[in-house]
Protein backbone atom coordinates (compact mmCIF):
# COMPACT_ATOMS: atom_id res chain seq x y z
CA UNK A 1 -21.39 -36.13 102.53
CA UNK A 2 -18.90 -37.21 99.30
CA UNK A 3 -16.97 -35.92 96.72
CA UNK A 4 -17.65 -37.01 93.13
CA UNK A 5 -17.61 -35.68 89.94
CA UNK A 6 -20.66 -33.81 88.39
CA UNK A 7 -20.67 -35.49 85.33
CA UNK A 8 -21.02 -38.46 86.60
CA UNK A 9 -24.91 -37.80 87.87
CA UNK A 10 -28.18 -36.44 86.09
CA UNK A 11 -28.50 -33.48 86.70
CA UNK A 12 -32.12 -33.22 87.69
CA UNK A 13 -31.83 -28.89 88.48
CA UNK A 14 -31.81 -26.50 87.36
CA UNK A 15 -33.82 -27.30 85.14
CA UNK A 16 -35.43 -24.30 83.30
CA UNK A 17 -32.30 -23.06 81.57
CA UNK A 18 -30.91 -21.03 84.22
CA UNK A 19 -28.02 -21.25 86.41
CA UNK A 20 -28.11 -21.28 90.74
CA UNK A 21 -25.15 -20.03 92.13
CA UNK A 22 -24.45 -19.65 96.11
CA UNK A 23 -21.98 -18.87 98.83
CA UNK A 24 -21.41 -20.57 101.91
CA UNK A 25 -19.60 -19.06 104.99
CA UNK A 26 -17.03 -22.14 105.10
CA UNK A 27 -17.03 -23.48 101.80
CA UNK A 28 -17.26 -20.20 99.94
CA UNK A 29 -18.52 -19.40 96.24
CA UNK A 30 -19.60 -22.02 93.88
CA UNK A 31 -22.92 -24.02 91.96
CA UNK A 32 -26.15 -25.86 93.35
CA UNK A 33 -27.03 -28.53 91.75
CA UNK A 34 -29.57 -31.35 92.10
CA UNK A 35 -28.95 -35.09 91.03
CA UNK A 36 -30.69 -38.15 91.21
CA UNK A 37 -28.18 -39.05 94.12
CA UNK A 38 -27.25 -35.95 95.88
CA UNK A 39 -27.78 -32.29 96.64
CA UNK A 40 -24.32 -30.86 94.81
CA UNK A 41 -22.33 -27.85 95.42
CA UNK A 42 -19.31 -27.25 93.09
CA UNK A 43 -16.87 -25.16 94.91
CA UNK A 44 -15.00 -22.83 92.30
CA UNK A 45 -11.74 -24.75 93.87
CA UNK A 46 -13.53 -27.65 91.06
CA UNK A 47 -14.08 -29.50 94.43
CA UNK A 48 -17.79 -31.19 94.31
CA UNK A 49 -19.21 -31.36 98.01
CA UNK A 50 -22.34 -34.23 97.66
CA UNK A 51 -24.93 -34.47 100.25
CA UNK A 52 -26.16 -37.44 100.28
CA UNK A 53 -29.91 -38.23 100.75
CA UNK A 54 -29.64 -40.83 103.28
CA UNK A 55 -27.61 -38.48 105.04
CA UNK A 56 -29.69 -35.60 105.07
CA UNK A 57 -31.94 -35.19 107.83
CA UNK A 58 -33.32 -31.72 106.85
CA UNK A 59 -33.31 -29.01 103.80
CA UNK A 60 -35.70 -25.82 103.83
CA UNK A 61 -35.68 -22.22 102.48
CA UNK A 62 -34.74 -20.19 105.41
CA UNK A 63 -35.89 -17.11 103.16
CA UNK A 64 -36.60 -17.05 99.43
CA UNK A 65 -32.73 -16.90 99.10
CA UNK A 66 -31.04 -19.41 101.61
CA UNK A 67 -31.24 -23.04 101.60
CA UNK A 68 -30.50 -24.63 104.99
CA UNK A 69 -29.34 -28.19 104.81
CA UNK A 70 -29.10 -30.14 107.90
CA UNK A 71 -26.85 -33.08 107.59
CA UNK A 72 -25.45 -36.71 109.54
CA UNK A 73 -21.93 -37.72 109.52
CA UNK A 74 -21.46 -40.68 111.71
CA UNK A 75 -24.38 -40.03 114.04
CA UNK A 76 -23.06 -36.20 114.40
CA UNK A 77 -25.78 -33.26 113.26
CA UNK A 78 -23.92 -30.41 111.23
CA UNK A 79 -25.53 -27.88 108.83
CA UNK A 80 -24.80 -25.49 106.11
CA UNK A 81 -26.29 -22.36 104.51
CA UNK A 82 -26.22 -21.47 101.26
CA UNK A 83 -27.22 -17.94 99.59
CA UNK A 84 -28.39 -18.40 96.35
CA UNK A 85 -28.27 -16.37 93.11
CA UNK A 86 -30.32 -17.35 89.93
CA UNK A 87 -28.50 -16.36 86.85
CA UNK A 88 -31.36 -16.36 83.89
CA UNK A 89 -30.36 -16.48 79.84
CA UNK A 90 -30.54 -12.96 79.67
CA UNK A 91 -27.51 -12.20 82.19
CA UNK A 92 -29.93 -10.99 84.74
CA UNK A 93 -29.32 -11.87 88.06
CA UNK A 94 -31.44 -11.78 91.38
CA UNK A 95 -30.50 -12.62 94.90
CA UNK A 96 -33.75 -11.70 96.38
CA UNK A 97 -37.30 -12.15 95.59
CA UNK A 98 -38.79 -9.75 92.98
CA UNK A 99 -41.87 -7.34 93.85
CA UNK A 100 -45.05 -8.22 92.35
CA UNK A 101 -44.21 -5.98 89.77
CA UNK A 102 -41.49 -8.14 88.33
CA UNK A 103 -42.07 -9.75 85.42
CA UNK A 104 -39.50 -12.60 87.04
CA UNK A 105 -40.92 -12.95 90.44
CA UNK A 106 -42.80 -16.41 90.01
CA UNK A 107 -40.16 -17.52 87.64
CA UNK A 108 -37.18 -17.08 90.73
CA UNK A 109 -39.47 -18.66 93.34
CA UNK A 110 -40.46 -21.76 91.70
CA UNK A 111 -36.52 -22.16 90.16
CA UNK A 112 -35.20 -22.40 93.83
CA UNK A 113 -38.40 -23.61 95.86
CA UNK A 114 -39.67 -25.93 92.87
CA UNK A 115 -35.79 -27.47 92.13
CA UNK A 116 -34.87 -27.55 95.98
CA UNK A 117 -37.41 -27.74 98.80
CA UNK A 118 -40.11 -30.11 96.23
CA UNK A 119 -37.60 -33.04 96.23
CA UNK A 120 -37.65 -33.42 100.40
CA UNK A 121 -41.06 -34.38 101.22
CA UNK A 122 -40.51 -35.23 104.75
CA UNK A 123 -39.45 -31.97 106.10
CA UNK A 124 -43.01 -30.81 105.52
CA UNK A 125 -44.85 -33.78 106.53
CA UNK A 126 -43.25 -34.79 109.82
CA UNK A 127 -41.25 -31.54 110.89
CA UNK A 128 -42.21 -29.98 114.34
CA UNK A 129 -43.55 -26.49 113.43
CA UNK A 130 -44.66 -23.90 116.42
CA UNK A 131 -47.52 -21.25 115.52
CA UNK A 132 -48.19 -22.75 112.27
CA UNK A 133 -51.46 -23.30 111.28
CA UNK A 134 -51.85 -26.00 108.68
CA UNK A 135 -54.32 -25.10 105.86
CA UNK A 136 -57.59 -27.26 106.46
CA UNK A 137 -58.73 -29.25 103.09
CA UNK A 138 -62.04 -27.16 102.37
CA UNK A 139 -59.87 -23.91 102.41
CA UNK A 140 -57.14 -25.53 100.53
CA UNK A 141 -60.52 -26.83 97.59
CA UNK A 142 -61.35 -23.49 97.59
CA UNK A 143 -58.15 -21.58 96.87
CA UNK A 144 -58.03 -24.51 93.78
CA UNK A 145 -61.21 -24.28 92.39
CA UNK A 146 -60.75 -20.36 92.59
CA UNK A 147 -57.51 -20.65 90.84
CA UNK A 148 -58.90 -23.18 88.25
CA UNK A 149 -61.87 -20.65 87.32
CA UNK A 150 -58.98 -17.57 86.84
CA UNK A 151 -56.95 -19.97 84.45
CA UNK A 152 -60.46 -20.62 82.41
CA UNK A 153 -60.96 -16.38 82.48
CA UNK A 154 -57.09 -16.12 80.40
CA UNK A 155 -58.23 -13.48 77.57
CA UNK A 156 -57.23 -13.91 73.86
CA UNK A 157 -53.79 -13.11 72.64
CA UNK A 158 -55.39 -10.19 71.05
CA UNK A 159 -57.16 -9.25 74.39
CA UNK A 160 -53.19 -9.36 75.83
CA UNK A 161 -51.66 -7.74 73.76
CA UNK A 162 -54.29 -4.47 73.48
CA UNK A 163 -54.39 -4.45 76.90
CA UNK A 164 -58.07 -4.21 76.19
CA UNK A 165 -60.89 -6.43 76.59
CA UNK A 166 -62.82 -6.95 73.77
CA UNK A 167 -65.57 -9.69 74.96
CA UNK A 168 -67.50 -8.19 77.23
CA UNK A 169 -68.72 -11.36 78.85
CA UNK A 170 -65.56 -12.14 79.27
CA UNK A 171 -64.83 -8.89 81.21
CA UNK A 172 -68.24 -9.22 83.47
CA UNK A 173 -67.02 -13.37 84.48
CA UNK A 174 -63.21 -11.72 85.66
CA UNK A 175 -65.11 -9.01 87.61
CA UNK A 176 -67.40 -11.49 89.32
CA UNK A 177 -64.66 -13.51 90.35
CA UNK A 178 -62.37 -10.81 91.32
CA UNK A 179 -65.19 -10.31 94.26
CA UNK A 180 -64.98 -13.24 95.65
CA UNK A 181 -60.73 -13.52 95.79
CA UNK A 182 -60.12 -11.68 98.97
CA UNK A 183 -62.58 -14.00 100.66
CA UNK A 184 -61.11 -17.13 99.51
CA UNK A 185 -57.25 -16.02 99.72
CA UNK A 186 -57.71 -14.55 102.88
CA UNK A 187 -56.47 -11.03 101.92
CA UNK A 188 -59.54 -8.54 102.01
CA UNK A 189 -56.94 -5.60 101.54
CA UNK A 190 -55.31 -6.99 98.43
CA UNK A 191 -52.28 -6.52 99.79
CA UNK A 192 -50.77 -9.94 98.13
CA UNK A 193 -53.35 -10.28 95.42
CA UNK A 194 -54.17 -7.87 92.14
CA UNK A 195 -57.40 -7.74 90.93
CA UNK A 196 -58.56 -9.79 87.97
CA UNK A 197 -60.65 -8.81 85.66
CA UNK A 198 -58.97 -4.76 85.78
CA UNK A 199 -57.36 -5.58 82.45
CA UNK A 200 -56.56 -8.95 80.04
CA UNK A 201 -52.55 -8.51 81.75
CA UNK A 202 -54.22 -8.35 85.55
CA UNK A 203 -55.89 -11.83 84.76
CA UNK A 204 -52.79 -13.47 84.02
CA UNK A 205 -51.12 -11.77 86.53
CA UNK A 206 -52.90 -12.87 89.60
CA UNK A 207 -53.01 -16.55 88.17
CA UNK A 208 -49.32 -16.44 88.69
CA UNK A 209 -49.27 -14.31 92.01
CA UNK A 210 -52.25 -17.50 93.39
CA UNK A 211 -49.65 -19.78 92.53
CA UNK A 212 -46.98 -17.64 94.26
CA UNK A 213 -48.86 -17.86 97.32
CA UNK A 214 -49.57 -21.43 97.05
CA UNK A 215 -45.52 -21.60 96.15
CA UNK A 216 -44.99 -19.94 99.94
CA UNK A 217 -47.72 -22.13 101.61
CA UNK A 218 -45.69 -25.35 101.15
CA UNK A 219 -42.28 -24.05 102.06
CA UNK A 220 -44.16 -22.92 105.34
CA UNK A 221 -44.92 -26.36 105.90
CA UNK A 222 -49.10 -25.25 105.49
CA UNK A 223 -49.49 -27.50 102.86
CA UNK A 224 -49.18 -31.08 102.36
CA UNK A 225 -47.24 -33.10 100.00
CA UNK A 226 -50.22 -34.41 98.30
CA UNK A 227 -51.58 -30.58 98.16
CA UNK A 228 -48.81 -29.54 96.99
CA UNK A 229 -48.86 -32.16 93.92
CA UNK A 230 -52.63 -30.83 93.30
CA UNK A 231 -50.74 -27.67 92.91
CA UNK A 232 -47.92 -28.60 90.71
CA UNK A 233 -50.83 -29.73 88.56
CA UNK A 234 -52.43 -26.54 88.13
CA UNK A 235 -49.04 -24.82 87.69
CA UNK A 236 -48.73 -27.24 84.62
CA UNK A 237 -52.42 -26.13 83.89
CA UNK A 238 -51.39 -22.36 83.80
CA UNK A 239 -48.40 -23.22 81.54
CA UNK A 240 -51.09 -25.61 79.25
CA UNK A 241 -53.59 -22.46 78.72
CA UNK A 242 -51.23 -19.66 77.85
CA UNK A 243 -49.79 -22.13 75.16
CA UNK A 244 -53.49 -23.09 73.84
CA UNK A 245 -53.97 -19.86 73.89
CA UNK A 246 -51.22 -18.85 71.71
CA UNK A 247 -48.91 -16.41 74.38
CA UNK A 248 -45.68 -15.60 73.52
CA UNK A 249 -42.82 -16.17 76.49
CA UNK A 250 -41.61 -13.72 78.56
CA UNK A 251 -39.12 -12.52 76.31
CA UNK A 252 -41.15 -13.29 72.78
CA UNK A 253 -40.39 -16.69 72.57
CA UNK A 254 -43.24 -18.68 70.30
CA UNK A 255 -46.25 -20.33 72.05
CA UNK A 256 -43.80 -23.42 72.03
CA UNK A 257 -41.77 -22.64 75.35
CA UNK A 258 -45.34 -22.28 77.27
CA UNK A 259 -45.28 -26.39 76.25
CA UNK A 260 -42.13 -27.17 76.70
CA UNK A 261 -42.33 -25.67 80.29
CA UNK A 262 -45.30 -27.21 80.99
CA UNK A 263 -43.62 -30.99 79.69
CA UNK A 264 -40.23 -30.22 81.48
CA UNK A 265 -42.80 -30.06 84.80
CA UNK A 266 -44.08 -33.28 84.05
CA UNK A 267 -40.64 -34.50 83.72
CA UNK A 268 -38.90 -33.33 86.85
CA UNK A 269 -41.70 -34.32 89.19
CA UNK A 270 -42.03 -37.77 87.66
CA UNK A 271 -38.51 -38.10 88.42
CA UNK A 272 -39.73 -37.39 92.23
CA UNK A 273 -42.20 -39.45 92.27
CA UNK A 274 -45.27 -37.30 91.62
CA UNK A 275 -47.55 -38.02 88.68
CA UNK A 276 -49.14 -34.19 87.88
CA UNK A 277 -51.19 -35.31 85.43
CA UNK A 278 -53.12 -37.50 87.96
CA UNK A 279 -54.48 -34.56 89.50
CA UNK A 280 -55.17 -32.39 86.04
């Protein structure tokens, strides 16, 4: 663990032009931040705590809101919790993880899992986990090729915006494969999925709420590494087809921000060692 000064490092997160901030029982209020070098938090004292990465032996999302990190000094094991708030460029600020109805729920889980948990590989691959059951390779095919058919089903802009579909081939292809989800995702009741294929917004929807789940497979530890850069790729896909497509962002932004997402993606990853666009 060191002090430094934040300018000093890259700041590789956040990322997506929001801001992380958490509390710690001993340290107290202040930023997460994640450099080439370290795993940051800037006390609002101005004092910057560093944890190294030789140093750290273990960092995980105890919820969607607290990131353990496990740390050596000397030889000696300590650890620290931080609760995290994301502050997005509208003001609005969550400490918990939306409902499916939120229009920022996949936004808030990939800015802390994607920024945070993505960059330490090892805690997934070689922590001991107890009743886990790790998601076998044909399932895993599955849930992508499922996922890779809904992104190909994305209506027109028109389509999305009416809130009507107005190819009815279109329609008929999202009902077909919104019969063979619950299968494939393991939820017959729905009770995690929506149901493409109900309307051009449903479609898009459960795209996002697939890679949601995918999102909460990996910070189980179900997934492994190399999945989870298979599905980093098709988050980059998602983000590829709603700009070809010509969607606005979240809060009307031009069809530009859908690419600019998609190449800041590229860019962080590469930075950790994972080529997406292998795997597109």
């Amino acid at each position: 663990m060191q002090e430094g000064a934040l300018e000093e490092m890259e700041t590789l997160w956040p990322y997506g032009g929001f801001t992380v901030r958490a509390s710690e029982r001993k340290l107290g209020e202040g930023r997460l931040t994640l450099t080439e070098q370290s795993f940051l938090f800037e006390a609002k004292s101005a004092e910057i705590i560093g944890f190294d990465f030789p140093a750290l032996r273990l960092i995980r999302l105890g919820d969607p809101n607290s990131v353990e990190v496990i740390f050596s000094i000397q030889g000696e094991l300590r650890n620290a919790s931080f609760r995290v708030k994301c502050t997005f460029p509208d003001g609005t600020e969550r400490d918990d993880l939306p409902s499916k109805e939120d229009s920022y729920r996949t936004s808030l889980f990939r800015a802390i899992t994607g920024g945070v948990v993505a960059r330490f590989v090892s805690d997934h691959s070689s922590a001991k986990t107890e009743g886990l059951t790790k998601m076998n390779d044909e399932m895993f095919e599955a849930r992508c090729k499922d996922l890779q058919r809904n992104i190909q089903l994305f209506p027109s802009k028109q389509e999305l915006d009416a809130g009507v579909f107005l190819d009815d081939a279109l329609k008929q292809q999202s009902l077909e494969e919104a019969e063979m989800e619950p299968s494939i995702w393991e939820d017959p009741e729905r009770t995690k999925l929506f149901y493409t294929g109900t309307s051009p917004g449903m479609t898009l929807d459960n795209a996002l709420e697939k890679l949601d789940l995918f999102q909460e497979d990996w910070v189980s530890g179900r997934i492994s590494p190399i999945q989870r850069a298979k599905v980093v790729a098709l988050d980059y896909l998602v983000d590829s087809r709603q700009y070809d497509l010509g969607y606005t962002g979240v809060n009307g932004e031009p069809p530009q921000v859908w690419k600019d997402g998609a190449e800041r993606l590229v860019e962080f990853e590469s930075q950790l060692g994972v080529d997406v666009l292998a795997y597109v």
